[in-house]
Protein backbone atom coordinates (compact mmCIF):
# COMPACT_ATOMS: atom_id res chain seq x y z
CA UNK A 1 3.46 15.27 7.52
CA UNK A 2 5.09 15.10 4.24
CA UNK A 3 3.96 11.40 3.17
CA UNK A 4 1.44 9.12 3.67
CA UNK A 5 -1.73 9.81 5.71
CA UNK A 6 -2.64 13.37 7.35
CA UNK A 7 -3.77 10.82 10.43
CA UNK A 8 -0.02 9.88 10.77
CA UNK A 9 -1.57 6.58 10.38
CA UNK A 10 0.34 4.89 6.87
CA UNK A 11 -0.68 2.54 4.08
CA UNK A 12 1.44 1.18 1.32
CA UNK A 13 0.48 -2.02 -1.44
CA UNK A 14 2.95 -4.63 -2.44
CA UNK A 15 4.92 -4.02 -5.08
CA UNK A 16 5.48 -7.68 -6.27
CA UNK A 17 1.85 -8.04 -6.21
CA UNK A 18 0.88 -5.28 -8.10
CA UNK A 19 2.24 -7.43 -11.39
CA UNK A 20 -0.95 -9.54 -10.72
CA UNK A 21 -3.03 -6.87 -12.40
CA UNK A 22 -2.11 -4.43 -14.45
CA UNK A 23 -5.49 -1.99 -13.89
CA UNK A 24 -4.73 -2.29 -10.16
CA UNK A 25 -1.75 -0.29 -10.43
CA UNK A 26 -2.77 2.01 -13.26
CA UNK A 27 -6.27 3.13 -12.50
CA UNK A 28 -6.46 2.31 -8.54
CA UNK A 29 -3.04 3.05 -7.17
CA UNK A 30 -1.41 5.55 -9.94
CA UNK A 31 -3.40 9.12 -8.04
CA UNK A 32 -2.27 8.33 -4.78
CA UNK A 33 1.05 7.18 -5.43
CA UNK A 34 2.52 10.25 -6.93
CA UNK A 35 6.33 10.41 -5.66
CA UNK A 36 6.26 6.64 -5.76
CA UNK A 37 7.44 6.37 -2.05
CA UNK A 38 8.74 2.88 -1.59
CA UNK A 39 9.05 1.52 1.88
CA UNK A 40 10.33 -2.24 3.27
CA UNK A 41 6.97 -3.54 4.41
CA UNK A 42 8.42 -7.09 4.78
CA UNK A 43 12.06 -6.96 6.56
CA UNK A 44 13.83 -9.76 5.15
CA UNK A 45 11.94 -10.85 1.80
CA UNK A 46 13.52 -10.07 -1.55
CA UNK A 47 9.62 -9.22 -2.33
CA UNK A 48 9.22 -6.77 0.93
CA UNK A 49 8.79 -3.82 -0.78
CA UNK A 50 6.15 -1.88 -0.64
CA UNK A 51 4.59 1.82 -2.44
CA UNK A 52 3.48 3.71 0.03
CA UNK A 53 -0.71 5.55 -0.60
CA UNK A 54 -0.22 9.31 0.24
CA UNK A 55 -3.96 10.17 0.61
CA UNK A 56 -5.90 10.56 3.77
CA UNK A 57 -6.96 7.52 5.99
CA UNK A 58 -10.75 7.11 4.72
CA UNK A 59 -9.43 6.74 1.00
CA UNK A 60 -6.42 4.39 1.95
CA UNK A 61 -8.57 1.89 3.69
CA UNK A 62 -11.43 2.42 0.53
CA UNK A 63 -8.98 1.53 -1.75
CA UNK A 64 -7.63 -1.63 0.08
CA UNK A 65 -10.95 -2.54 0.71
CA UNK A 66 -11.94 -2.35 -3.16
CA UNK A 67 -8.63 -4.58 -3.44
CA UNK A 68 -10.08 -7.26 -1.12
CA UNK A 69 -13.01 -7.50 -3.17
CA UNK A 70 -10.86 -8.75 -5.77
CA UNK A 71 -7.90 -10.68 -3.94
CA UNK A 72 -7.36 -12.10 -0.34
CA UNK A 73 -4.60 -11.04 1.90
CA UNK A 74 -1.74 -13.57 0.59
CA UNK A 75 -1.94 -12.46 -3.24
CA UNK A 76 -1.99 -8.83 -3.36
CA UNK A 77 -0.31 -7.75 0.25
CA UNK A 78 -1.23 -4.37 1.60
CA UNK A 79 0.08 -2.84 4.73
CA UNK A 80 -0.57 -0.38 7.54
CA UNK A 81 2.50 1.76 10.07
CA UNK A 82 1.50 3.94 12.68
CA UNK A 83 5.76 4.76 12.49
CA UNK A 84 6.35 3.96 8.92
CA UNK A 85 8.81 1.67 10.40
CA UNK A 86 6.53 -1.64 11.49
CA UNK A 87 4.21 -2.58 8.83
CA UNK A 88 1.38 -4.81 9.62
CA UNK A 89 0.09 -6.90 6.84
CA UNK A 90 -3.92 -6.19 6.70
């Protein structure tokens, strides 16, 4: 698998939200985003867009876990796609 999780099991963060913090996207997001993969986490929504994490599961959810210490589910969005085609806000 080229992109995302070697589980086949996807995350991605909310572009839109990532404006909210500036060290969020820079130190957190910036090694496992490398090719900058953007997929359309919210059909519909000008702000659906999403960056998809290419790391393994375990890291993906520690990330958006150290996220959710910071910010609840409706300010910074992340997302999870056992397709990559449905993404389920989480």
């Amino acid at each position: 698998m080229a992109q995302g999780c070697m589980t086949g099991m996807q995350f991605a963060v909310n572009i839109a939200d990532l404006t909210r913090d500036k060290l969020l996207g820079e130190l957190l997001l910036t090694p496992v985003v490398p090719n900058r993969t953007v997929v359309k986490a919210e059909r519909g929504r000008v702000d659906g867009g999403a960056v998809l994490l290419e790391t393994d599961e375990q890291r993906a959810r520690s990330i958006i876990a150290v996220i959710r210490i910071k910010w609840p589910k409706h300010l910074i969005r992340c997302y999870e796609s056992k397709t990559g085609k449905a993404w389920k806000r989480i």
